[in-house]
C-alpha atoms as a PDB file:
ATOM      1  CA  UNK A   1      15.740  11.415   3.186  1.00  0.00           C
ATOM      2  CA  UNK A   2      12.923  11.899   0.610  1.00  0.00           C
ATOM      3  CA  UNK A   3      13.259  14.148  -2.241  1.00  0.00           C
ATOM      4  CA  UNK A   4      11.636  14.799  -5.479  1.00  0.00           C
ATOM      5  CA  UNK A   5      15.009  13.334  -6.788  1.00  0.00           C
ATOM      6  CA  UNK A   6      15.064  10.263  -4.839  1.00  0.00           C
ATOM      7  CA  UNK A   7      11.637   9.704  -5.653  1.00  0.00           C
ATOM      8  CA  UNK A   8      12.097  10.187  -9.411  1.00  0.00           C
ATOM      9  CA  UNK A   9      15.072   7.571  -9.294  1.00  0.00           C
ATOM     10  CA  UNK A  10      12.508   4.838  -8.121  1.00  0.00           C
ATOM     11  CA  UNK A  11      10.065   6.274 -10.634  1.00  0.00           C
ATOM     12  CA  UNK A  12      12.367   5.193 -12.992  1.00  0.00           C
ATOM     13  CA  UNK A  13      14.218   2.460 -11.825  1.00  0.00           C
ATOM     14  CA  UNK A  14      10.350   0.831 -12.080  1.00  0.00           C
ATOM     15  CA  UNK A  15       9.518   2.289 -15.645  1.00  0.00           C
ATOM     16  CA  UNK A  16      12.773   0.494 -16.476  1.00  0.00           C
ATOM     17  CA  UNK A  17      13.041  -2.849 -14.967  1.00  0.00           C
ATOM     18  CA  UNK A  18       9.002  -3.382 -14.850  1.00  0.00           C
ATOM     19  CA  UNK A  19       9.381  -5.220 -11.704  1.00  0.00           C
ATOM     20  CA  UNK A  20       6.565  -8.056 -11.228  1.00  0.00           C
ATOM     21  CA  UNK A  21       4.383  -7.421  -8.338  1.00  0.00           C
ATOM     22  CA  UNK A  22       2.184 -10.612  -7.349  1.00  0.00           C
ATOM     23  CA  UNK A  23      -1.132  -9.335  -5.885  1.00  0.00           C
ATOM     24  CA  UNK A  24      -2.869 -11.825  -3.695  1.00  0.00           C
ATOM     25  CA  UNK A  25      -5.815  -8.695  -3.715  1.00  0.00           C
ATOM     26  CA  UNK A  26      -9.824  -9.128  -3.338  1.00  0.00           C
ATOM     27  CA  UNK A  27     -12.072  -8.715  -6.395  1.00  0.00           C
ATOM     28  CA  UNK A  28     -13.612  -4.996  -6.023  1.00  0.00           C
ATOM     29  CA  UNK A  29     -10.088  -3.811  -6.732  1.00  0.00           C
ATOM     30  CA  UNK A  30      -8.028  -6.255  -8.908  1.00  0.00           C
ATOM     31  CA  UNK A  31      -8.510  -4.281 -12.235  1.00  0.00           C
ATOM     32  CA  UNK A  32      -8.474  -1.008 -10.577  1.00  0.00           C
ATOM     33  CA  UNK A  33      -4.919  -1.849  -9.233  1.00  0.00           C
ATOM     34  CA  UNK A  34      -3.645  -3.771 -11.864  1.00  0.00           C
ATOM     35  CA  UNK A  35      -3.868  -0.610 -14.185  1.00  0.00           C
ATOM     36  CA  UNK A  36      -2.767   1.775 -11.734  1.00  0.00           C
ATOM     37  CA  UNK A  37       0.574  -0.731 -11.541  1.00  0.00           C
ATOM     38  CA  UNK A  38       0.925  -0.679 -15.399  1.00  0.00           C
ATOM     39  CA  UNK A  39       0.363   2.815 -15.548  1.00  0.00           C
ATOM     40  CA  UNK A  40       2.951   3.636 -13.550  1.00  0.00           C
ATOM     41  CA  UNK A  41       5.450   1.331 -14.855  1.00  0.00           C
ATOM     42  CA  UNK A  42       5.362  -2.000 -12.693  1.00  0.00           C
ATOM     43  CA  UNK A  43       4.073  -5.674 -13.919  1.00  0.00           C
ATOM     44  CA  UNK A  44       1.305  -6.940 -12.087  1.00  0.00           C
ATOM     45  CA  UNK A  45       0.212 -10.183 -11.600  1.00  0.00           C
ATOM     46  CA  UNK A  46      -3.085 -11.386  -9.918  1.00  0.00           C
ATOM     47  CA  UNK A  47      -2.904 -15.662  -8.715  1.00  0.00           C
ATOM     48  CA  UNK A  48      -4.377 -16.610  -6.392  1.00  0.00           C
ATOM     49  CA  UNK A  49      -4.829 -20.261  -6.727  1.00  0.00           C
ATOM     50  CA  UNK A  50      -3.276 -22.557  -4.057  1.00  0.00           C
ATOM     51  CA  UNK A  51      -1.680 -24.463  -6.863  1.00  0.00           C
ATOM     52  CA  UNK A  52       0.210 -22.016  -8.577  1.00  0.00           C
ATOM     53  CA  UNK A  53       0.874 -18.967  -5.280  1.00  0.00           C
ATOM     54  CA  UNK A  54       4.296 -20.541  -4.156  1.00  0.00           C
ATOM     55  CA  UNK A  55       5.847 -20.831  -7.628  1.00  0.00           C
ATOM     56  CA  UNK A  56       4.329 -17.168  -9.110  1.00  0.00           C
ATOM     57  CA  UNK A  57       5.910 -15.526  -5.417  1.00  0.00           C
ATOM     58  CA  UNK A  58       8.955 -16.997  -6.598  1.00  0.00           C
ATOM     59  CA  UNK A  59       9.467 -14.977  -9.563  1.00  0.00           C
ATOM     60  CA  UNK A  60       7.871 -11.917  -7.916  1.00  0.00           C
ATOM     61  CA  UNK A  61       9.793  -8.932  -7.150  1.00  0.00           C
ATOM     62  CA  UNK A  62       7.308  -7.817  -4.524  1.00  0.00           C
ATOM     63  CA  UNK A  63       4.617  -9.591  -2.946  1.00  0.00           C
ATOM     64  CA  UNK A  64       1.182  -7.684  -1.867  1.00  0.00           C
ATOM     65  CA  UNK A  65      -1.101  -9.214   0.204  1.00  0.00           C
ATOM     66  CA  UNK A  66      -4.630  -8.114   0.769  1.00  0.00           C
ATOM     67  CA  UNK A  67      -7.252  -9.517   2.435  1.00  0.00           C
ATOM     68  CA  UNK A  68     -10.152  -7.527   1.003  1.00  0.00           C
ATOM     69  CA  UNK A  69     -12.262 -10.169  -0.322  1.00  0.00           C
ATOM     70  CA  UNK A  70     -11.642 -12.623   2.913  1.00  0.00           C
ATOM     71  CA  UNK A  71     -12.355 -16.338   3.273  1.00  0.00           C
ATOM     72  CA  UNK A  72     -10.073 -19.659   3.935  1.00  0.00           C
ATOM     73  CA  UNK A  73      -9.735 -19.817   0.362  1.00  0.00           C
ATOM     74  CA  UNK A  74      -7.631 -16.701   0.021  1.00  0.00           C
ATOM     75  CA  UNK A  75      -6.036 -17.690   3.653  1.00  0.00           C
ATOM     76  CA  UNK A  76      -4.529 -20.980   2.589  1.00  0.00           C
ATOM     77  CA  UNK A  77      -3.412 -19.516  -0.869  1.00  0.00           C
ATOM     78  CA  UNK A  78      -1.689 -16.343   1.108  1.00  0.00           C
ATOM     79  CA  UNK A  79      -0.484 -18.655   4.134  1.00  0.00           C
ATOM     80  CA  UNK A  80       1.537 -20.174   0.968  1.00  0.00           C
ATOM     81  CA  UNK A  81       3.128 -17.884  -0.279  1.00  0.00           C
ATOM     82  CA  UNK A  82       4.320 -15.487   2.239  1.00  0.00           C
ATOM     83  CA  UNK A  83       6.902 -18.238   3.149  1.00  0.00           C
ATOM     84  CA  UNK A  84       8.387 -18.219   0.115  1.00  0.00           C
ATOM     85  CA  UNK A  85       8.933 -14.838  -0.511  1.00  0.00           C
ATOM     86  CA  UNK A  86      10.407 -13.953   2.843  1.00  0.00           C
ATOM     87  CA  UNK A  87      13.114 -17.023   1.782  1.00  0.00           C
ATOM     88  CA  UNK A  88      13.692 -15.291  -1.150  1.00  0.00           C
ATOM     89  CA  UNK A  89      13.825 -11.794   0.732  1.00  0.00           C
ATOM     90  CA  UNK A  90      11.107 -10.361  -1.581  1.00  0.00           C
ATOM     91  CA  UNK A  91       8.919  -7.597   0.490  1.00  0.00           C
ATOM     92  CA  UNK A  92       5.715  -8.377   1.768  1.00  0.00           C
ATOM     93  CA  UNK A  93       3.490  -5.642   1.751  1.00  0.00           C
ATOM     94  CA  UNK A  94       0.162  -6.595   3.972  1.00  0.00           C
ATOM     95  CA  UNK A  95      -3.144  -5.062   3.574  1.00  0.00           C
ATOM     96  CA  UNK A  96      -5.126  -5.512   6.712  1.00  0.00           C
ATOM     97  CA  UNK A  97      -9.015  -4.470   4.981  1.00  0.00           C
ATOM     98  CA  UNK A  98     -11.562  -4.486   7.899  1.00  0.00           C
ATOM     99  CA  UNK A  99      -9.253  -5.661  10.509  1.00  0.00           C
ATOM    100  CA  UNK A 100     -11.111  -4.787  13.713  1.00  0.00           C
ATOM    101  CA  UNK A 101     -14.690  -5.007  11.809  1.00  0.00           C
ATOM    102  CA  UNK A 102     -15.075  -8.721  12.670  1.00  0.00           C
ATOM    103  CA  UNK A 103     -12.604 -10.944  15.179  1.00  0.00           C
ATOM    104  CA  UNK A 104     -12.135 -13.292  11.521  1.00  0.00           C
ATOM    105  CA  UNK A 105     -10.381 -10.508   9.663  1.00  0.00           C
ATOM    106  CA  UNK A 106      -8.654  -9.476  13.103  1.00  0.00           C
ATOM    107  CA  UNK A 107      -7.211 -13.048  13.468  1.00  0.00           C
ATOM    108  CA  UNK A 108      -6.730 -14.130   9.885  1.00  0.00           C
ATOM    109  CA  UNK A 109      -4.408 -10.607  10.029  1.00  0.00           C
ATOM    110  CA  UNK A 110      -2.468 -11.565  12.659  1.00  0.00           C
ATOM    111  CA  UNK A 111      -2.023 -15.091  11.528  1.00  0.00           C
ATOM    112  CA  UNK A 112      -0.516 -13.973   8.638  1.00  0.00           C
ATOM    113  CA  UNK A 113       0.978 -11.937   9.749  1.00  0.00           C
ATOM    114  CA  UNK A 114       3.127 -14.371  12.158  1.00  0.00           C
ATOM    115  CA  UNK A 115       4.212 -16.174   9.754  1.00  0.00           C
ATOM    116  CA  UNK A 116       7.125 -13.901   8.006  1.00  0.00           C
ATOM    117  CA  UNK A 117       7.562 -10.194   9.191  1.00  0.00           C
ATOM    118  CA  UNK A 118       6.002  -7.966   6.897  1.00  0.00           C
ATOM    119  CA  UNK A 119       8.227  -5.491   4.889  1.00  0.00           C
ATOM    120  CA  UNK A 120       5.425  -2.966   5.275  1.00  0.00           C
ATOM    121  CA  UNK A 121       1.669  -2.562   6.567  1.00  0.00           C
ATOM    122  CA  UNK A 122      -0.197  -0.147   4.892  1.00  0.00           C
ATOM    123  CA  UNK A 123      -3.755   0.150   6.381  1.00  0.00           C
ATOM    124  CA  UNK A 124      -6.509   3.034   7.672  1.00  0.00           C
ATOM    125  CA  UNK A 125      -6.230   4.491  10.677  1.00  0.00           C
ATOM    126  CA  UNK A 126      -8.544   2.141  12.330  1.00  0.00           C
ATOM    127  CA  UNK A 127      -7.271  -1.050  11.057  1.00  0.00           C
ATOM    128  CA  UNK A 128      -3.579   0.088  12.060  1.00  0.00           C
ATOM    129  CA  UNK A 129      -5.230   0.373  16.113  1.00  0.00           C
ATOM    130  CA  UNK A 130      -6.974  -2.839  15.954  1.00  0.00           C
ATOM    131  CA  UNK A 131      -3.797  -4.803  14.864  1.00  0.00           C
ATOM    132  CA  UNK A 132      -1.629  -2.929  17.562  1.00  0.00           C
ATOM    133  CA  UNK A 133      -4.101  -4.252  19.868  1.00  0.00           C
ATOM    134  CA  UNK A 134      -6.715  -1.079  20.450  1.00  0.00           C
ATOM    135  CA  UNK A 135     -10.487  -1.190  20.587  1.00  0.00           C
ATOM    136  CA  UNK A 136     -11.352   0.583  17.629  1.00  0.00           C
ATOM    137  CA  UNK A 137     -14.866   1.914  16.009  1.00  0.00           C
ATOM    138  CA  UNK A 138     -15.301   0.616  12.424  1.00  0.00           C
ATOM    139  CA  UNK A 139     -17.707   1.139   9.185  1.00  0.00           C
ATOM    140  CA  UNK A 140     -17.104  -1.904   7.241  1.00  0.00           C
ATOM    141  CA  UNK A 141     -14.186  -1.667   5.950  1.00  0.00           C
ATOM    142  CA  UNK A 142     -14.006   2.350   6.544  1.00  0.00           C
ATOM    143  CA  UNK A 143     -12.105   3.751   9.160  1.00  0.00           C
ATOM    144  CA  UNK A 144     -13.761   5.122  11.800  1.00  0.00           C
ATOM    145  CA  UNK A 145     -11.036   7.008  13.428  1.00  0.00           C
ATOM    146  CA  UNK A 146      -8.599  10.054  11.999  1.00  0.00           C
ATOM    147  CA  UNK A 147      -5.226   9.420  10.894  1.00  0.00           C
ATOM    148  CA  UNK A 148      -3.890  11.614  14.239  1.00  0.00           C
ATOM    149  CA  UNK A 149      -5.348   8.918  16.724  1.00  0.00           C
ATOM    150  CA  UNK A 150      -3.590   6.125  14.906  1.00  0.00           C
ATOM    151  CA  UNK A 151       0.106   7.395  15.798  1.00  0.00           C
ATOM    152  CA  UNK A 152       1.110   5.864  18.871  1.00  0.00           C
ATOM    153  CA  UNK A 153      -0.361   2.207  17.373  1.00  0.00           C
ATOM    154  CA  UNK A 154       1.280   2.764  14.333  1.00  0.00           C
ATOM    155  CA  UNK A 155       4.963   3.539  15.864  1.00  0.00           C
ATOM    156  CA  UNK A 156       4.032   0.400  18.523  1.00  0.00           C
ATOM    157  CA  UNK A 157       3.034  -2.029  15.192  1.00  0.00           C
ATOM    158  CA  UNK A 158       6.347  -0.774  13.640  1.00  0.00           C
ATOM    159  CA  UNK A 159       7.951  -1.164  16.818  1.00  0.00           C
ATOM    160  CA  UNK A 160       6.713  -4.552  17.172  1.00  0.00           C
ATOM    161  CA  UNK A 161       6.849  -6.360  13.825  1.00  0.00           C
ATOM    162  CA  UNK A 162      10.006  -4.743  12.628  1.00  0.00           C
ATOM    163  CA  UNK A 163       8.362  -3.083   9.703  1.00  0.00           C
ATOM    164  CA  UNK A 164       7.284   0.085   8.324  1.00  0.00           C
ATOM    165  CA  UNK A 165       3.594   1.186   8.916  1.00  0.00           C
ATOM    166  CA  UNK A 166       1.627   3.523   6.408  1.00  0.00           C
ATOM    167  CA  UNK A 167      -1.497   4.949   7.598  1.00  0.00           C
ATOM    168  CA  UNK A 168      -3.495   6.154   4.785  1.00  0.00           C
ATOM    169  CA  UNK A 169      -5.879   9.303   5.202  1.00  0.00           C
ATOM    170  CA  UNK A 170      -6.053  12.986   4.339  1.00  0.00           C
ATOM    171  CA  UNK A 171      -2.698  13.240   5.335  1.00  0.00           C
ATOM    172  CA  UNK A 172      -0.834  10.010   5.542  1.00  0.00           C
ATOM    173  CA  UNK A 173       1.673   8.432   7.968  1.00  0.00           C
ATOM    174  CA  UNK A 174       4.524   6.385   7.468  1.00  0.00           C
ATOM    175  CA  UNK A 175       6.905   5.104  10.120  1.00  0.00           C
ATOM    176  CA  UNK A 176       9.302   2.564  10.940  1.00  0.00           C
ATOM    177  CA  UNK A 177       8.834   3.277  15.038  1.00  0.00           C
ATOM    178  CA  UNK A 178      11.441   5.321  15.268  1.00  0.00           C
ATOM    179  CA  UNK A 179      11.529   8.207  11.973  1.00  0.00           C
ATOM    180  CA  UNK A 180       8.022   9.270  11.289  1.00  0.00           C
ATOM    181  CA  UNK A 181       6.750  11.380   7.621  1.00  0.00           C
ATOM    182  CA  UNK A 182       3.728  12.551   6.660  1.00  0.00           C
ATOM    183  CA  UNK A 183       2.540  13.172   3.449  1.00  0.00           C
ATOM    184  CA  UNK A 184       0.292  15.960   2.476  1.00  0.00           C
ATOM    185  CA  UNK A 185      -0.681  15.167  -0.833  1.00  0.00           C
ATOM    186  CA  UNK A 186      -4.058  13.905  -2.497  1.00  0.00           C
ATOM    187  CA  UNK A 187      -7.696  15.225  -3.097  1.00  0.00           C
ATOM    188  CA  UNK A 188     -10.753  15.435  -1.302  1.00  0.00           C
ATOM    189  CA  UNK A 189     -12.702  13.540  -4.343  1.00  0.00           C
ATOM    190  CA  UNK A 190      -9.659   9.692  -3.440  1.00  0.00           C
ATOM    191  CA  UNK A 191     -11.839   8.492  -1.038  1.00  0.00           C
ATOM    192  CA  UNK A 192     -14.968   8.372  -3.266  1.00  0.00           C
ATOM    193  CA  UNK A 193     -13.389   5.949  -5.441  1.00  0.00           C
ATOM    194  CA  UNK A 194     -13.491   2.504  -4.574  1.00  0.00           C
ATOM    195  CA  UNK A 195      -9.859   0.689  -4.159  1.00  0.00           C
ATOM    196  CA  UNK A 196      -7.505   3.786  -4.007  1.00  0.00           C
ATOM    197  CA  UNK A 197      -6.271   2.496  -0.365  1.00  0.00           C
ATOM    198  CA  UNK A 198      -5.495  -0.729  -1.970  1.00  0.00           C
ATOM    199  CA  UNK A 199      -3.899   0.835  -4.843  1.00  0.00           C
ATOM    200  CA  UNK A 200      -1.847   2.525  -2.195  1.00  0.00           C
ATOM    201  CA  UNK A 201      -0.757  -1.337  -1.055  1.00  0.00           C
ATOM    202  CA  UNK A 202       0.030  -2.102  -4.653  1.00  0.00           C
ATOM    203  CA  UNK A 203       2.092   0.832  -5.360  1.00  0.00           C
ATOM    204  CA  UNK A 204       4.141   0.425  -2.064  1.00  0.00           C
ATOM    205  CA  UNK A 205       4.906  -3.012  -3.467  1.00  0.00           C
ATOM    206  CA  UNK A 206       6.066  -1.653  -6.777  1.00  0.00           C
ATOM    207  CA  UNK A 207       8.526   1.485  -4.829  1.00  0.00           C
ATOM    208  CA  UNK A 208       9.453  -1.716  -2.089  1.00  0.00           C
ATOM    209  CA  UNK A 209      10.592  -3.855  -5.799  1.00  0.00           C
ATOM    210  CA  UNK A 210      12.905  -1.096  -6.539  1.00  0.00           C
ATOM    211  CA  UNK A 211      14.299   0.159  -3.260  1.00  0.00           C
ATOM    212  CA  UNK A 212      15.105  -1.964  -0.478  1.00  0.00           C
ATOM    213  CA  UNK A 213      14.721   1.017   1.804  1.00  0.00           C
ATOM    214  CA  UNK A 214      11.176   0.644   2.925  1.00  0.00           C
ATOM    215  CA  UNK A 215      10.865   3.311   4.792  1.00  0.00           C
ATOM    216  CA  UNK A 216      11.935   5.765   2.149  1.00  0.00           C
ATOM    217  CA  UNK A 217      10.299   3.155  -0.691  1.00  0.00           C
ATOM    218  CA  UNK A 218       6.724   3.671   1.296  1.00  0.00           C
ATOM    219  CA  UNK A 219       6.435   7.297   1.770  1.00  0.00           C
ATOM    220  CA  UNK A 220       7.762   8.201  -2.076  1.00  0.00           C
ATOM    221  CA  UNK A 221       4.702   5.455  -2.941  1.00  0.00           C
ATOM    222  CA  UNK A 222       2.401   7.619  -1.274  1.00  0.00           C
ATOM    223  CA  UNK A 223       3.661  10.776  -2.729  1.00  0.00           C
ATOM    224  CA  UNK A 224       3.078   9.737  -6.519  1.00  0.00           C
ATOM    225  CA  UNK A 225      -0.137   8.570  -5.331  1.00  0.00           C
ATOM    226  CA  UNK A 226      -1.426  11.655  -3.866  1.00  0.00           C
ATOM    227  CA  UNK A 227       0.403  13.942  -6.541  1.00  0.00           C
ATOM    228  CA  UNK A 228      -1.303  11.938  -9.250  1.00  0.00           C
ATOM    229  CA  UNK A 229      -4.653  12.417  -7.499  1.00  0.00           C
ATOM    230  CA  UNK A 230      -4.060  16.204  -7.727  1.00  0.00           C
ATOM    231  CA  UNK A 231      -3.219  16.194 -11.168  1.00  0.00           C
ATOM    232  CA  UNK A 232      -6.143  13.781 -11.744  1.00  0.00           C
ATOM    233  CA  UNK A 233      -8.935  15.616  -9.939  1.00  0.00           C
ATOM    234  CA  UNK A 234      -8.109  18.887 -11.570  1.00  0.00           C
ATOM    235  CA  UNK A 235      -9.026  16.815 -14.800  1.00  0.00           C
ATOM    236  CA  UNK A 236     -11.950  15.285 -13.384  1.00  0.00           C
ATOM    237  CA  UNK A 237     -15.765  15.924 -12.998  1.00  0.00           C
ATOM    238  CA  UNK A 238     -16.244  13.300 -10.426  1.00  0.00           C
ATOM    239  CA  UNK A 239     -15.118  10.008  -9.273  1.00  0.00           C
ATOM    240  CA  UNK A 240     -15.832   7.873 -12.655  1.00  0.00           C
ATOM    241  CA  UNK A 241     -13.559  10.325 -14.291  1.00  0.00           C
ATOM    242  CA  UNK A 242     -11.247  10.689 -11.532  1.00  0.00           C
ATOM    243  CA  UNK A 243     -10.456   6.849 -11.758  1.00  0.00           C
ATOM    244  CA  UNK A 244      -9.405   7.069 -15.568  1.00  0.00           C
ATOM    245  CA  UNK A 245      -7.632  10.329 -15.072  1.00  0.00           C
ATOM    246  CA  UNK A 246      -5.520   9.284 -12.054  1.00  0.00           C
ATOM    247  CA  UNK A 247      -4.083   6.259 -14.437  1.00  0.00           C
ATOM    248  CA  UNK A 248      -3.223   8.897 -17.106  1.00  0.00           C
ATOM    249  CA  UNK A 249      -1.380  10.882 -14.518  1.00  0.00           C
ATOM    250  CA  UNK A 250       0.560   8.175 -13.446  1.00  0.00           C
ATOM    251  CA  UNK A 251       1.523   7.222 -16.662  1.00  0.00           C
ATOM    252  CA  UNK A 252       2.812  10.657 -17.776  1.00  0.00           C
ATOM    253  CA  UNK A 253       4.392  12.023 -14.070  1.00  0.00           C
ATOM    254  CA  UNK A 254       7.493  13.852 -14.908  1.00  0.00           C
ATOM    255  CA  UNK A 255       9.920  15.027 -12.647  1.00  0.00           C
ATOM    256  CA  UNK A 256       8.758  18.556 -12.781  1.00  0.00           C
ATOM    257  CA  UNK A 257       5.347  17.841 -11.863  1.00  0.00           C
ATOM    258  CA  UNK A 258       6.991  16.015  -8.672  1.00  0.00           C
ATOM    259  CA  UNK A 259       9.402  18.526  -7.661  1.00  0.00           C
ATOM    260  CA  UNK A 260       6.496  21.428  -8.015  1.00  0.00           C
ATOM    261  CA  UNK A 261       3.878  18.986  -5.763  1.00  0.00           C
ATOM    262  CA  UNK A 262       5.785  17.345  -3.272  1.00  0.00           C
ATOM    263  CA  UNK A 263       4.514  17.960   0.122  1.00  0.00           C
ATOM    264  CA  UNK A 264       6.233  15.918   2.720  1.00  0.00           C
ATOM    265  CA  UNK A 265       7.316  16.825   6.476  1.00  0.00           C
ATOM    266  CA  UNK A 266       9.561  14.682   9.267  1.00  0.00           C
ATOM    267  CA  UNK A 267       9.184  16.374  12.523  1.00  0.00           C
ATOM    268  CA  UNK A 268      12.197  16.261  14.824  1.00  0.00           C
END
């Protein structure tokens, strides 16, 4: 069950224990994510360095990984320290960027991805087909397919890896293969800012530090997200001040603004 109560338990529960979140993330969107973590209550922490991933996953609450930026570098450092935090049952949240642009970002994914199930996979419509194994039309690392066509992979991913699959879009989808929700929050003006998908990732991790229902954890992630893009964009000429607005709303969500917003559905 998700309710503007259960989410505003994890809101707190991560306002109060800070939980550290290790970001193995790409370069466009470390700062942009960082913040939005801080903001809403979390610790993040950006290594990425082969010498150090192991021991930082370690004292990690959550581990995101996100493959953005790709090249071995960032595969050997991730191929590290997924190991270690499924042997200390932290969650693994994987963000697949540009799977199914280029066979290297499609096989680096599912290498990863093979070598500790993921907790959750959080990715556009398009990269959710191409890891289920679809032939899917991309734009760099833009989806080129709706949210609606990605259902059937995303149940079979869930299905297959164990996990719980978000698909991020106007509406979003999260399901575990069996219980599916969407969420029907957000703004028109998210997608014009760079890094908001992978600030979805990062959040997930935060919710995921804090609730070891993932299912549940993921879909009250993407609620705050999308309710804090509302409140942001009605403060907001345009994406530049959208970005710095959005971290203000996530700083100051209160339970009423959640219980007023909340727009979430689980079809029978």
């Amino acid at each position: 069950m998700v309710t503007a109560e259960t989410l505003w338990r994890d809101i707190e529960a991560i306002r109060q224990q800070a939980p550290l979140v290790h970001n193995i993330t790409n370069f466009v969107v470390m700062n942009t994510t960082a913040n939005a973590l801080l903001s809403l209550g979390a610790s993040p922490v950006m290594a990425h360095a082969a010498e150090e991933v192991e021991e930082m996953t370690a004292l990690a609450s959550a581990l995101v990984v996100n493959i953005g930026t790709l090249s071995r570098m960032w595969i050997d450092s991730m191929a590290l320290a997924i190991p270690v935090a499924a042997a200390k049952n932290v969650p693994i949240v994987f963000d697949p960027v540009g799977a199914g642009a280029t066979r290297f970002r499609t096989e680096s994914c599912l290498e990863l991805m093979g070598l500790a199930q993921p907790t959750v996979i959080r990715g556009n419509a398009s990269e959710i087909m191409a890891l289920a194994g679809a032939r899917v039309q991309t734009r760099g690392v833009d989806s080129g397919a709706e949210v609606s066509d990605a259902q059937v992979a995303a149940r079979q991913l869930a299905c297959q890896w164990r996990c719980v699959v978000v698909v991020s879009g106007a509406s979003d989808l999260i399901t575990d293969g069996e219980t599916t929700w969407w969420v029907d929050n957000g703004h028109v003006m998210m997608p014009r800012v760079t890094g908001l998908g992978c600030t979805a990732s990062a959040l997930v991790g935060a919710f995921c530090a804090v609730n070891d229902q993932p299912l549940q954890a993921a879909t009250q992630a993407m609620l705050t997200l999308g309710i804090c893009g509302e409140l942001a964009a009605e403060k907001s000429s345009g994406p530049g001040s959208l970005q710095v607005a959005l971290l203000d709303a996530l700083y100051g969500l209160s339970l009423e603004q959640v219980g007023a917003r909340l727009k979430c559905r689980c079809p029978a």
